[in-house]
N, C-alpha and C. Protein backbone atom coordinates (compact mmCIF):
# COMPACT_ATOMS: atom_id res chain seq x y z
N UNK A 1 -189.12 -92.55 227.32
CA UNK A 1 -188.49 -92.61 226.00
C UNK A 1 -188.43 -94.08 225.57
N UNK A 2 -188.77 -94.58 224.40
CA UNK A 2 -188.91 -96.09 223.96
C UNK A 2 -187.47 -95.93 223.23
N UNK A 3 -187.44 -97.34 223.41
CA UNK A 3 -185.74 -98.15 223.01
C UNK A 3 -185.26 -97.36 221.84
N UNK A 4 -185.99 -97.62 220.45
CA UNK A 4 -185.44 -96.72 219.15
C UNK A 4 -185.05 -94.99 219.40
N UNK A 5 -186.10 -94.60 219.94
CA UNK A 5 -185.32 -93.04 220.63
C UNK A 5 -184.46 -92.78 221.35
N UNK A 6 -184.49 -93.81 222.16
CA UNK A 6 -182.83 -94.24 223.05
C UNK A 6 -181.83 -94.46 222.11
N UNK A 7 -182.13 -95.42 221.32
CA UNK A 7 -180.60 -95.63 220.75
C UNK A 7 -180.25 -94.68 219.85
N UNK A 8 -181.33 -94.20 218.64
CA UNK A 8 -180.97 -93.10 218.32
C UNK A 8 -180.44 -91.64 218.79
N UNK A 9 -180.55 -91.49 219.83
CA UNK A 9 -180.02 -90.45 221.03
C UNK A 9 -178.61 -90.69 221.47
N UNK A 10 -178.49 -91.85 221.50
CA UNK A 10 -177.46 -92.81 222.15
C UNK A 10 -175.86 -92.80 220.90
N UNK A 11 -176.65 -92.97 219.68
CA UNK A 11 -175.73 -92.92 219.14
C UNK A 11 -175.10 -91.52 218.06
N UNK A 12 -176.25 -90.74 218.21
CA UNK A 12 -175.70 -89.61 217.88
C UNK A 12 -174.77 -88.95 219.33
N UNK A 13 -175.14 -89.22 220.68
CA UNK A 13 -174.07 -88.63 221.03
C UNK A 13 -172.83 -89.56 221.34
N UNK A 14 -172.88 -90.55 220.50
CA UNK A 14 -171.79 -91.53 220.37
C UNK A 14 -170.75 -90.78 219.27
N UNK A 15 -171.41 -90.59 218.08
CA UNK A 15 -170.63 -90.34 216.92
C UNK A 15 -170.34 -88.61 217.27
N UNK A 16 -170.89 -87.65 217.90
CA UNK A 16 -170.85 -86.96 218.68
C UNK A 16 -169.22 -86.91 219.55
N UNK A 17 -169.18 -87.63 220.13
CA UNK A 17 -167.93 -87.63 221.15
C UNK A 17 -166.80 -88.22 220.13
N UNK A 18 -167.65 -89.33 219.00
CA UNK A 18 -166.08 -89.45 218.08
C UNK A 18 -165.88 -88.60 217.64
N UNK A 19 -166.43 -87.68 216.97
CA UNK A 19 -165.42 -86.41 216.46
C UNK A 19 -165.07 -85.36 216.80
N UNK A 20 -165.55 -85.29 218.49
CA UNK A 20 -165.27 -84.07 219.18
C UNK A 20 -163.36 -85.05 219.74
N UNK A 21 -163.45 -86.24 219.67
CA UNK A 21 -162.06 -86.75 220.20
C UNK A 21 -161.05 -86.85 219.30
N UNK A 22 -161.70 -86.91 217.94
CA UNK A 22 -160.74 -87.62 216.73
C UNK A 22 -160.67 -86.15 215.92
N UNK A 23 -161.12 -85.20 216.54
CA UNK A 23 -160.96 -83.38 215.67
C UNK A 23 -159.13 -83.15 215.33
N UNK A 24 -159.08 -82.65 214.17
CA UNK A 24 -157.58 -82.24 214.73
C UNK A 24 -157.72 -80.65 214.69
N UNK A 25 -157.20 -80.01 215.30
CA UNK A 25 -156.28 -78.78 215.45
C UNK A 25 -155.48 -77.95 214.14
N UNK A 26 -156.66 -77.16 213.27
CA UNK A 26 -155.36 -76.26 211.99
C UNK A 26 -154.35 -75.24 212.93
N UNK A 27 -153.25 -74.67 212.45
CA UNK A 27 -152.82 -74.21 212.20
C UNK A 27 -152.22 -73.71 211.23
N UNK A 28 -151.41 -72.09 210.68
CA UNK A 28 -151.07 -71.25 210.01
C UNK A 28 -149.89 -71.87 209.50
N UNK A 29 -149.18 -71.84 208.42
CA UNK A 29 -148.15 -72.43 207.94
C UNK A 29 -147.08 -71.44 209.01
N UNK A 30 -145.85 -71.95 209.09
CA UNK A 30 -144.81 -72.41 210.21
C UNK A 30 -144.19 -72.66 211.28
N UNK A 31 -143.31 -72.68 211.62
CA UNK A 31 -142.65 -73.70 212.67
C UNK A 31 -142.88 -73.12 213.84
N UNK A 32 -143.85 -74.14 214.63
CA UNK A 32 -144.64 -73.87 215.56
C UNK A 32 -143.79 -73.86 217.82
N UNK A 33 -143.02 -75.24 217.21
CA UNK A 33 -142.24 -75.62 218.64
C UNK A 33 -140.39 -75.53 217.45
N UNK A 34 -139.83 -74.92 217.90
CA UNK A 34 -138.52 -74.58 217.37
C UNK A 34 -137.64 -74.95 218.18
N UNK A 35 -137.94 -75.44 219.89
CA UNK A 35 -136.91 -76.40 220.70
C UNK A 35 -136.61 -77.99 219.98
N UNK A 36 -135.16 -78.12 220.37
CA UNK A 36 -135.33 -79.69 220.31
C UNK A 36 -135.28 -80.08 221.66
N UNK A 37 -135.95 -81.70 221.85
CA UNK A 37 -135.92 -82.12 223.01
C UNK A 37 -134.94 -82.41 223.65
N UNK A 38 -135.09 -82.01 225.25
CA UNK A 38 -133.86 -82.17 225.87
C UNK A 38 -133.68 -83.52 226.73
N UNK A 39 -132.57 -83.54 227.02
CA UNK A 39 -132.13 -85.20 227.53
C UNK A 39 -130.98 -85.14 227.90
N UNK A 40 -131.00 -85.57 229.18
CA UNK A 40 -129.74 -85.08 230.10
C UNK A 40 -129.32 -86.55 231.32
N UNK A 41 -128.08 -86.44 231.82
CA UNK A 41 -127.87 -87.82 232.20
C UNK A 41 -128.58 -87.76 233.76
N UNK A 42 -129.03 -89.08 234.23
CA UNK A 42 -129.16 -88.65 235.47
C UNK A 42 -128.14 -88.80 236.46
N UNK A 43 -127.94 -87.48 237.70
CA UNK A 43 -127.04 -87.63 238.43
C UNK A 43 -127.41 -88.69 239.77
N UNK A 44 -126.50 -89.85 240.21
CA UNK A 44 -126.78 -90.69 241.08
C UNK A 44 -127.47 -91.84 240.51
N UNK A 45 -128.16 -92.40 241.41
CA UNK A 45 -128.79 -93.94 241.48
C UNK A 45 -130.14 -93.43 240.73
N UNK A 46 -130.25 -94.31 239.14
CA UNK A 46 -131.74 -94.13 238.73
C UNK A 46 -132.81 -94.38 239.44
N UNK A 47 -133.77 -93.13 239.80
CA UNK A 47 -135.07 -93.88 239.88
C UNK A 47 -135.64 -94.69 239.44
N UNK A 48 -136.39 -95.58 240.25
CA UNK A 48 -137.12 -96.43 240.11
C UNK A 48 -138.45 -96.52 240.48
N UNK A 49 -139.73 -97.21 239.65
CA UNK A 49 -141.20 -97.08 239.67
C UNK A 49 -141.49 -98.60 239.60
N UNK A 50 -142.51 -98.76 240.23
CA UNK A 50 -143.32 -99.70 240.17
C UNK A 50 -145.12 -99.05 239.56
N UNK A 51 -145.19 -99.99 238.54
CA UNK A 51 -147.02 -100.08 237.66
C UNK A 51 -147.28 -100.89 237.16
N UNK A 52 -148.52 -101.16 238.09
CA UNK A 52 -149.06 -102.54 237.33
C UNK A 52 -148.49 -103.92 237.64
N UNK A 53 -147.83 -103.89 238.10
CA UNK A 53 -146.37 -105.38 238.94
C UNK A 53 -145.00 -104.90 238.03
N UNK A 54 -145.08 -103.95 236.95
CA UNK A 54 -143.89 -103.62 236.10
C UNK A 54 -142.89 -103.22 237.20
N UNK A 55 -141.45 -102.93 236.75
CA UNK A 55 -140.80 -102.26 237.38
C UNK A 55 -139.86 -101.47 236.51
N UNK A 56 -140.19 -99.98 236.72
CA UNK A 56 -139.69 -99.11 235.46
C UNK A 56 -138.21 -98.50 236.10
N UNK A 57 -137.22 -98.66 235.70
CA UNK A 57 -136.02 -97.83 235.54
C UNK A 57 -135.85 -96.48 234.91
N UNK A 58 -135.70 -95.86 235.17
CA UNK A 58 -134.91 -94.19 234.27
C UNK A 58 -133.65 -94.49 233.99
N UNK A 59 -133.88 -93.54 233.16
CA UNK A 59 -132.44 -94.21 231.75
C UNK A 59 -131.88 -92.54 231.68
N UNK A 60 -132.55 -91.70 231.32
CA UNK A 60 -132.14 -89.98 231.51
C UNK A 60 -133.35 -89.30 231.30
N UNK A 61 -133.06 -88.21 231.84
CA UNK A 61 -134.37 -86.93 231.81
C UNK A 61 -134.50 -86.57 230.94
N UNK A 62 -135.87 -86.31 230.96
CA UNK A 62 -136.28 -85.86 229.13
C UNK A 62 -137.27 -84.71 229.19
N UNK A 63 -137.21 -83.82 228.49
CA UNK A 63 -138.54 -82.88 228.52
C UNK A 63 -138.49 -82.31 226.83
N UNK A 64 -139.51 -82.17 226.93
CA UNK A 64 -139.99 -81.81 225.26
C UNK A 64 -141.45 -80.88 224.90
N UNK A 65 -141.04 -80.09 223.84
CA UNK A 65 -142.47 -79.46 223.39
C UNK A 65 -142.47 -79.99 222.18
N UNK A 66 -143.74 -79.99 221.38
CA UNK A 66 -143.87 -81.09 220.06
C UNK A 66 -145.30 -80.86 219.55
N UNK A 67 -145.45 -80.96 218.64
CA UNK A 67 -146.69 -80.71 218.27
C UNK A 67 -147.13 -82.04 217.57
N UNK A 68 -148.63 -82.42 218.02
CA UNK A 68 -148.90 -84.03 217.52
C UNK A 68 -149.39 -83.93 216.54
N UNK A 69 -148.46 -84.62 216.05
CA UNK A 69 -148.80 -85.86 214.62
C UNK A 69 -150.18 -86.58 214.22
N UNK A 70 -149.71 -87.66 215.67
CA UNK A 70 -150.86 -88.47 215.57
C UNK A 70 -151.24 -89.11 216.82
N UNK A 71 -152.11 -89.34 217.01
CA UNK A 71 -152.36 -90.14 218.56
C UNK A 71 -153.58 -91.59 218.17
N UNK A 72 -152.74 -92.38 219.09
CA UNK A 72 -152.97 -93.97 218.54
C UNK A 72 -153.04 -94.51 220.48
N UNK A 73 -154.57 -94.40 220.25
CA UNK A 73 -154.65 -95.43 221.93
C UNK A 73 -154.71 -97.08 221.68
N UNK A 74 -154.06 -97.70 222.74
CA UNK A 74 -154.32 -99.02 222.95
C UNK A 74 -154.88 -99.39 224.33
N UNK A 75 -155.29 -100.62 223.86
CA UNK A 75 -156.18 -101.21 225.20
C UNK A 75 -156.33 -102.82 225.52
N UNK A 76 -155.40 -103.80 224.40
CA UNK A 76 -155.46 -104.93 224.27
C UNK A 76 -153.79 -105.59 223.72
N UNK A 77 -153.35 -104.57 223.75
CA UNK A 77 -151.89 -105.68 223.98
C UNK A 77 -150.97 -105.41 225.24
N UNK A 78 -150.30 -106.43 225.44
CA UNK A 78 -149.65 -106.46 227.17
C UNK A 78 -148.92 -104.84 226.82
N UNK A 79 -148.51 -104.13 226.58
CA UNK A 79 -147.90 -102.84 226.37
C UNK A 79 -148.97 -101.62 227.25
N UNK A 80 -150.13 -102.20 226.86
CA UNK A 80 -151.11 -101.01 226.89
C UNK A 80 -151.34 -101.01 228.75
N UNK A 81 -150.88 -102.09 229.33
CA UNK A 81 -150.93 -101.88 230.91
C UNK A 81 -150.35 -100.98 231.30
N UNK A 82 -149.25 -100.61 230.60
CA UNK A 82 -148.17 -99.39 230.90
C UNK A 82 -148.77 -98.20 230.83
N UNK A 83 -148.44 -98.24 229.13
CA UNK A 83 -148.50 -97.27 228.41
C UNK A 83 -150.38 -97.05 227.42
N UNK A 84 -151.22 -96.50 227.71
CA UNK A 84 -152.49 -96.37 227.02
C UNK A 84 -152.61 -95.00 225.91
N UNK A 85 -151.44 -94.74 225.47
CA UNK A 85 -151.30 -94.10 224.28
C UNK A 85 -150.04 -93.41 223.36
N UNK A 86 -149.70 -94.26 222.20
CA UNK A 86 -149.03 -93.12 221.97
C UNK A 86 -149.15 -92.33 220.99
N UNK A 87 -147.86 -91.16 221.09
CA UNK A 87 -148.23 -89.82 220.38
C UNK A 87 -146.99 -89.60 219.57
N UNK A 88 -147.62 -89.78 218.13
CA UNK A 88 -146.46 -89.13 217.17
C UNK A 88 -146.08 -87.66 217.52
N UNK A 89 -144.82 -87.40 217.48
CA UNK A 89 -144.34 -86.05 217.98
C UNK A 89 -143.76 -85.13 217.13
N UNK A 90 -143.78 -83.84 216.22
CA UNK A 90 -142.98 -83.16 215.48
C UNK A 90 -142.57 -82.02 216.26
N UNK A 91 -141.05 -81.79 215.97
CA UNK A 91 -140.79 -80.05 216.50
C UNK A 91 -139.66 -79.82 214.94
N UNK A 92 -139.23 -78.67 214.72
CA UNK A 92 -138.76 -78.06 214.49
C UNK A 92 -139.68 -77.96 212.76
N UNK A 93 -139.10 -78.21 211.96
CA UNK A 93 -139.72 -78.05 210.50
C UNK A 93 -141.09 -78.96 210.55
N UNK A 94 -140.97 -80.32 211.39
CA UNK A 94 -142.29 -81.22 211.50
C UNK A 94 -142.86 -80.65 212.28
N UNK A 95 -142.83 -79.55 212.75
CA UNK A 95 -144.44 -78.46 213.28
C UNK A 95 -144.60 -77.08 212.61
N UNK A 96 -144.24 -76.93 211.24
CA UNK A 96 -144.66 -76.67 210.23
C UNK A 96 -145.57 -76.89 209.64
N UNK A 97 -147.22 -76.61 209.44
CA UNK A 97 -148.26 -76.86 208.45
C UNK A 97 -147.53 -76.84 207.38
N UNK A 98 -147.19 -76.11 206.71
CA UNK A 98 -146.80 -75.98 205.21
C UNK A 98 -145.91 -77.55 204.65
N UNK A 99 -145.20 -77.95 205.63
CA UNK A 99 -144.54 -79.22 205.69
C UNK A 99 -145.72 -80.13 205.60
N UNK A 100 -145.84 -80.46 207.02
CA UNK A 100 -147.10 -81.56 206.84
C UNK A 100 -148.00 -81.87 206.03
N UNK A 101 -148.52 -80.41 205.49
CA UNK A 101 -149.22 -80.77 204.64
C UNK A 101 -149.05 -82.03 203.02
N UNK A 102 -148.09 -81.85 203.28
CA UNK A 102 -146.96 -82.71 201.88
C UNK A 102 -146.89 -84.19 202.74
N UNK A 103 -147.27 -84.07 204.32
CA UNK A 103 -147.08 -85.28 204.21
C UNK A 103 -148.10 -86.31 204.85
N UNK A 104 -148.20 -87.68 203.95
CA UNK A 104 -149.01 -88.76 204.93
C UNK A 104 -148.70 -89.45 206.46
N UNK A 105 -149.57 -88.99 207.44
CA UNK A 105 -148.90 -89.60 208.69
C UNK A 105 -150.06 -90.78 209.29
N UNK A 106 -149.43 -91.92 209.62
CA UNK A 106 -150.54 -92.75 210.10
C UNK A 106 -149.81 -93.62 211.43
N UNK A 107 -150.64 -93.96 212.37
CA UNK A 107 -149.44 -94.88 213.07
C UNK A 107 -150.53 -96.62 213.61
N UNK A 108 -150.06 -97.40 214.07
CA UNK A 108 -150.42 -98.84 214.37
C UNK A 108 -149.47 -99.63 214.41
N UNK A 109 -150.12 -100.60 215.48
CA UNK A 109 -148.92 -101.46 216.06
C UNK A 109 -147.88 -101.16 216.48
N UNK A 110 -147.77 -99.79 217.40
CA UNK A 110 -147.04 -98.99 218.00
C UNK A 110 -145.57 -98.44 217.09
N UNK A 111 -146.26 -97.99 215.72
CA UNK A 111 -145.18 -97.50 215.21
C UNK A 111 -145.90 -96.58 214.58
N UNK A 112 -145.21 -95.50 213.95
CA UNK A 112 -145.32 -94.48 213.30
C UNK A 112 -144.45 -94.45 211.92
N UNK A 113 -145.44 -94.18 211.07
CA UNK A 113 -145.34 -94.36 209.66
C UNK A 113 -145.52 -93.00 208.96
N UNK A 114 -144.89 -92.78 207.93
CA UNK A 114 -145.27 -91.56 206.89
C UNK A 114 -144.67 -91.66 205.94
N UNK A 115 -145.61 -91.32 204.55
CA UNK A 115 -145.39 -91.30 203.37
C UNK A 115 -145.49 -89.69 202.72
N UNK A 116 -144.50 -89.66 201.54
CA UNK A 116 -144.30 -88.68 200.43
C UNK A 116 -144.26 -88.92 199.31
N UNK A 117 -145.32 -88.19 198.54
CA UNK A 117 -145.01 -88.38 196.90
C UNK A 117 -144.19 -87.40 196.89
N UNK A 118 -143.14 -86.10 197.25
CA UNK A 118 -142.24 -85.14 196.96
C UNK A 118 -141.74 -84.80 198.00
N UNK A 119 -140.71 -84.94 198.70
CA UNK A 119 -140.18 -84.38 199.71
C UNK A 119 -139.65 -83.03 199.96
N UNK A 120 -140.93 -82.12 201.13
CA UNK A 120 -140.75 -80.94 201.08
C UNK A 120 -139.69 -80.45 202.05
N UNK A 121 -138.93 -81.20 202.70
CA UNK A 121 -138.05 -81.07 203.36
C UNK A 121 -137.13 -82.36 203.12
N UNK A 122 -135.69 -82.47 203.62
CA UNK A 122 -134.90 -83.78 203.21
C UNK A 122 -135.42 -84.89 204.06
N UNK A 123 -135.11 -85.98 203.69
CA UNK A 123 -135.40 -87.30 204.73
C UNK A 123 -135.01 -87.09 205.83
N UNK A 124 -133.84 -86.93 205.67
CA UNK A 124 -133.37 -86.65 206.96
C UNK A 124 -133.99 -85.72 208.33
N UNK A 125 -134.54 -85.01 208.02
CA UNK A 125 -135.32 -83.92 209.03
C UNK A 125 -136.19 -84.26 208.72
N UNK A 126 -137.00 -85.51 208.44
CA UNK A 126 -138.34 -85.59 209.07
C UNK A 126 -137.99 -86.98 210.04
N UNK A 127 -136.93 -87.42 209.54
CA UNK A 127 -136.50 -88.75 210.69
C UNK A 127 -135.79 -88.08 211.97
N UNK A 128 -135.26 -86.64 212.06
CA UNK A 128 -134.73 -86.33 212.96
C UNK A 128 -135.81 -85.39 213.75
N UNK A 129 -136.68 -85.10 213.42
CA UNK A 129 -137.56 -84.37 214.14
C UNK A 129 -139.02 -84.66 214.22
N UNK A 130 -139.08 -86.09 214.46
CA UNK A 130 -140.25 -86.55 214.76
C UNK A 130 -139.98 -87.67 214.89
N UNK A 131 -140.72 -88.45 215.83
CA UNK A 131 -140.93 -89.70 216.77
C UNK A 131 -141.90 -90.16 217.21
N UNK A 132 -142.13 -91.63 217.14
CA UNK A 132 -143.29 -91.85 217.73
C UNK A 132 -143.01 -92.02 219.62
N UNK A 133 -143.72 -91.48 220.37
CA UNK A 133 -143.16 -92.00 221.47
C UNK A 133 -144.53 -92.61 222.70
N UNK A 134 -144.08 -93.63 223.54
CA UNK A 134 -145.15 -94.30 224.28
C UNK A 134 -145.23 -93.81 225.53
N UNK A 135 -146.35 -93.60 226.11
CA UNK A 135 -146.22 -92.37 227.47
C UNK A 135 -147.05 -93.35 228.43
N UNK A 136 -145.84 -93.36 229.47
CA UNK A 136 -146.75 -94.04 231.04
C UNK A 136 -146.64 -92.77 231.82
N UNK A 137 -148.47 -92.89 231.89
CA UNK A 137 -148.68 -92.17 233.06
C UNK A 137 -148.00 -92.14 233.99
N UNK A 138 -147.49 -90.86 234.97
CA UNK A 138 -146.86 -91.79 236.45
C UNK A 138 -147.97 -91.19 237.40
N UNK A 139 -149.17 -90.84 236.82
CA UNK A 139 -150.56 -90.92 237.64
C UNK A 139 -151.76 -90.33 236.95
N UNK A 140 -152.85 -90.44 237.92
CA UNK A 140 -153.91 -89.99 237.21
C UNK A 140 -153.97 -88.89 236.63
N UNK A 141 -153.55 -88.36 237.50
CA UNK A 141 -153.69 -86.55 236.58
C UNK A 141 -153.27 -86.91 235.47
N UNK A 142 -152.15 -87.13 235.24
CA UNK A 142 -151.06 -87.10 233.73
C UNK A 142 -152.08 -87.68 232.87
N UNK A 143 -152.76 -88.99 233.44
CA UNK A 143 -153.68 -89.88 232.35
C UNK A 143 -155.04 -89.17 231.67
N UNK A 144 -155.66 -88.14 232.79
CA UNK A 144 -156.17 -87.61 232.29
C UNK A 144 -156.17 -86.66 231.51
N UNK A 145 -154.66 -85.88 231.01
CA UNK A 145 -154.32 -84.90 230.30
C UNK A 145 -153.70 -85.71 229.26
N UNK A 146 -154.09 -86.57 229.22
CA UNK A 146 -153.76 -87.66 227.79
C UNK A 146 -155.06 -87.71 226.91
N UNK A 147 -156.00 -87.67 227.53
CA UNK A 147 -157.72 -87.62 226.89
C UNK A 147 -157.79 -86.15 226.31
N UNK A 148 -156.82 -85.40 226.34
CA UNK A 148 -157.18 -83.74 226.06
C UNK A 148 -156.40 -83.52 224.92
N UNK A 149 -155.79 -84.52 224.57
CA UNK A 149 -155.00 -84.14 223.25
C UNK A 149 -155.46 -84.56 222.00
N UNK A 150 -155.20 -83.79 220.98
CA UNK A 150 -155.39 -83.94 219.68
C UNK A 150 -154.30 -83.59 218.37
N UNK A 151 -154.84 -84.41 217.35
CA UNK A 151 -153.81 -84.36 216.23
C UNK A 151 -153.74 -82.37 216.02
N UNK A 152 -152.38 -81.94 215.79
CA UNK A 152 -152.54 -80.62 216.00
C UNK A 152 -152.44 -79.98 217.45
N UNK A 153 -152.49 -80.72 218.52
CA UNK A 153 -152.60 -79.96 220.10
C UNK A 153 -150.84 -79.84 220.14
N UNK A 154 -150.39 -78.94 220.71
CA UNK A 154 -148.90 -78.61 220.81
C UNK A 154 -149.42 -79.03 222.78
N UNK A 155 -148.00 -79.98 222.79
CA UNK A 155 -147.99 -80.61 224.17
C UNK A 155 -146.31 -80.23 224.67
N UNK A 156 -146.62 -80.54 225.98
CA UNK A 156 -145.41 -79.85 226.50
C UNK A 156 -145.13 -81.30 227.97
N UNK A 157 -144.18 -81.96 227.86
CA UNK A 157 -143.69 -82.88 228.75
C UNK A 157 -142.78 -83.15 229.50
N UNK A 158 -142.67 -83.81 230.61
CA UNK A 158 -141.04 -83.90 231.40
C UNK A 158 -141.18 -85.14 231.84
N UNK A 159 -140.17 -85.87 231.98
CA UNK A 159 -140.31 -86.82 232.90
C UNK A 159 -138.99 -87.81 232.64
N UNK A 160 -138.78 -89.27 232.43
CA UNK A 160 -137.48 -89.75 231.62
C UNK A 160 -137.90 -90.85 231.00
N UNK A 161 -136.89 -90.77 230.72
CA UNK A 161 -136.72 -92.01 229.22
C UNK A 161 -136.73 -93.32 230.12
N UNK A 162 -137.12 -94.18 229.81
CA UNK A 162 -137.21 -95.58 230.82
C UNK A 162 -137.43 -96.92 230.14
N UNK A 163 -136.88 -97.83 231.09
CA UNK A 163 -136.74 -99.59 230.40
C UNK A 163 -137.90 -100.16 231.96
N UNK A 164 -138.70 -100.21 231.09
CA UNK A 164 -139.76 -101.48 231.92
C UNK A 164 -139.12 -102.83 231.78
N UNK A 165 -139.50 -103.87 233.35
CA UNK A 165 -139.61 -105.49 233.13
C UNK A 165 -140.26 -105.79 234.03
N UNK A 166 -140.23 -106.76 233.69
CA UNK A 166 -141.63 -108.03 234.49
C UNK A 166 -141.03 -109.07 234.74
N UNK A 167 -141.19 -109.59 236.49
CA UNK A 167 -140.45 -110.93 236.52
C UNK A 167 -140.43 -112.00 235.50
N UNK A 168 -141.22 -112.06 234.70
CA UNK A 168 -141.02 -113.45 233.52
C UNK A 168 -140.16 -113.03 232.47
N UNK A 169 -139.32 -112.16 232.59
CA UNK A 169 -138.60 -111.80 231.74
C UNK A 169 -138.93 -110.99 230.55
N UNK A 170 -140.46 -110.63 230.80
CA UNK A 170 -140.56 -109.24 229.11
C UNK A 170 -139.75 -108.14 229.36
N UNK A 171 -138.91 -107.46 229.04
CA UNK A 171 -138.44 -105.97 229.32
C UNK A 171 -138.98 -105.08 227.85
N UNK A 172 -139.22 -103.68 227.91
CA UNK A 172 -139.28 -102.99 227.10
C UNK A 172 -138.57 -101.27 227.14
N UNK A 173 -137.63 -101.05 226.19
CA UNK A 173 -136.78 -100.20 226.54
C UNK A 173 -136.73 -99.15 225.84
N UNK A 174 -136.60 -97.67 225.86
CA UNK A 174 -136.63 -96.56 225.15
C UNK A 174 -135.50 -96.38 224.40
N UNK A 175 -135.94 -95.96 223.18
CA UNK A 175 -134.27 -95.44 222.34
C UNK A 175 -134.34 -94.20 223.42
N UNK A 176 -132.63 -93.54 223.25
CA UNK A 176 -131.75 -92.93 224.08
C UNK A 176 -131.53 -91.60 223.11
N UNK A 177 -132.03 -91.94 221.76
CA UNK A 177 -131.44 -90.80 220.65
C UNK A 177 -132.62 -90.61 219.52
N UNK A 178 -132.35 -89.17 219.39
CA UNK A 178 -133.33 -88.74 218.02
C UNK A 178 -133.34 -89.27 216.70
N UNK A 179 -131.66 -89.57 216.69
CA UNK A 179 -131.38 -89.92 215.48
C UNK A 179 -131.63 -91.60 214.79
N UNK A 180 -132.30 -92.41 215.58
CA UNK A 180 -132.20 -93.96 215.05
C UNK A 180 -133.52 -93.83 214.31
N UNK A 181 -133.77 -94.59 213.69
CA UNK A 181 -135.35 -95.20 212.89
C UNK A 181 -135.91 -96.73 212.99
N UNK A 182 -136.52 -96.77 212.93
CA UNK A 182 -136.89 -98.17 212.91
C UNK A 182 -137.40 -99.16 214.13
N UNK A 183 -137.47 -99.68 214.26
CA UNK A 183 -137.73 -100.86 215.74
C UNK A 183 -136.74 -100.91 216.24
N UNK A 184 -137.29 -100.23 217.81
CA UNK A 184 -136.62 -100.04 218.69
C UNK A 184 -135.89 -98.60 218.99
N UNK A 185 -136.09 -97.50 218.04
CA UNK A 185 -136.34 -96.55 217.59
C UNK A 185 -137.57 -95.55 218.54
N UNK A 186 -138.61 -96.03 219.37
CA UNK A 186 -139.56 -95.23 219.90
C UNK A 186 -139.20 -94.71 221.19
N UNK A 187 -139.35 -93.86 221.78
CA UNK A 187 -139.00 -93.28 223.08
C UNK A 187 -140.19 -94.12 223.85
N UNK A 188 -139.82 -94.28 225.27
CA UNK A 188 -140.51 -95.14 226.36
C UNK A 188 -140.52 -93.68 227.29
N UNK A 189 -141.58 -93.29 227.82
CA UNK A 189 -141.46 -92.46 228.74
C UNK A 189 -142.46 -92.30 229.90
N UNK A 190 -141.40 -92.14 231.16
CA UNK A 190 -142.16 -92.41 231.83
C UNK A 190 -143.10 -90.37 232.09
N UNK A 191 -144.14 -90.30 232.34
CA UNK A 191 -144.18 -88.68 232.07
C UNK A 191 -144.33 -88.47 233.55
N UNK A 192 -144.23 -87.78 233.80
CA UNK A 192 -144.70 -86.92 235.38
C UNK A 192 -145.48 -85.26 235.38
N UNK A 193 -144.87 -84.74 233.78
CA UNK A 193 -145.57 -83.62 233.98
C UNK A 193 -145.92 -83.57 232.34
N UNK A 194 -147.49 -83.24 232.14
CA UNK A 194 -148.01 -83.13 230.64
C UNK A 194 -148.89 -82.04 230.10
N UNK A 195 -148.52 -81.47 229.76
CA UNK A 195 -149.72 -80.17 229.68
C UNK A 195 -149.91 -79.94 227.65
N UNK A 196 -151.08 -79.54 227.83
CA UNK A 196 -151.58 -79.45 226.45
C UNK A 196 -151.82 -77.71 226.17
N UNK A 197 -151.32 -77.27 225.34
CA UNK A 197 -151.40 -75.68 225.23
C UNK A 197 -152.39 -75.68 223.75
């Protein structure tokens, strides 16, 4: 095979794998995951993890079903040693098609953003039922059931809420509550169990 048939080969199954990765998932208009996430204190001395030279603390147990928003990988800022993706999360009315559809969702620079020209639900319940949140593997498996998700994949998680640091003093820490917005606002989690339905 000469070079031009190579690359042409090469890059159709390039653009090929981008949209078999970047596909999203329809669903039927309504509310798809109707749990809210749970979060509970831990009893005794928090676990503790070591990744990467980090050293991660648990803060409380968390498990959640959610249907994604959006998924935003990184690979070039000190964060991404941890954490190599995160996933906007909706449950209750924000895993509603009929909702979403009304709304713009985009995320970067590890935040999650969305816009409305008419709000089909109040502000309030789309700030209370959706989050952007940052997921450390706590191994391969988990990492590889991170490559299986898509905008639209309803995911199902456990693991806890957690504050990373690094001897030079960076720490990075999970909000504790559904209800905040803004920076400092994203869940930190460490996952242990991830499944994509």
């Amino acid at each position: 095979m000469n070079f031009k048939r190579w690359l042409v080969v090469a890059l159709l199954a390039f653009g090929a794998w981008q949209w078999w990765s970047g596909r999203s998932i329809e669903h039927a208009p309504g509310e798809l995951v109707a749990d809210e996430p749970q979060q509970t204190d831990i009893s005794g001395s928090p676990p503790q993890f070591e990744k990467n030279g980090y050293t991660i603390t648990a803060l409380a147990n968390f498990e959640l079903n959610a249907r994604v928003l959006g998924v935003e990988h990184y690979r070039f800022d000190r964060e991404a040693q941890l954490s190599p993706v995160d996933l906007a999360l909706g449950w209750g009315p924000m895993s509603d098609s009929a909702v979403l559809s009304k709304i713009d969702i985009s995320q970067g620079g590890r935040f999650y953003y969305w816009h409305v020209d008419e709000f089909p639900i109040p502000r309030r319940a789309i700030e209370t039922h959706s989050a952007n949140m940052h997921l450390i593997p706590a191994d391969a498996e988990v990492a590889r059931e991170f490559d299986e998700v898509h905008v639209g994949s309803i995911v199902s998680l456990a693991g806890y809420l957690v504050e990373a640091h690094a001897g030079d003093g960076w720490r990075w820490r999970s909000s504790l509550t559904r209800e905040d917005t803004g920076d400092g606002a994203c869940e930190l989690i460490w996952v242990q169990r991830f499944e994509v339905r």
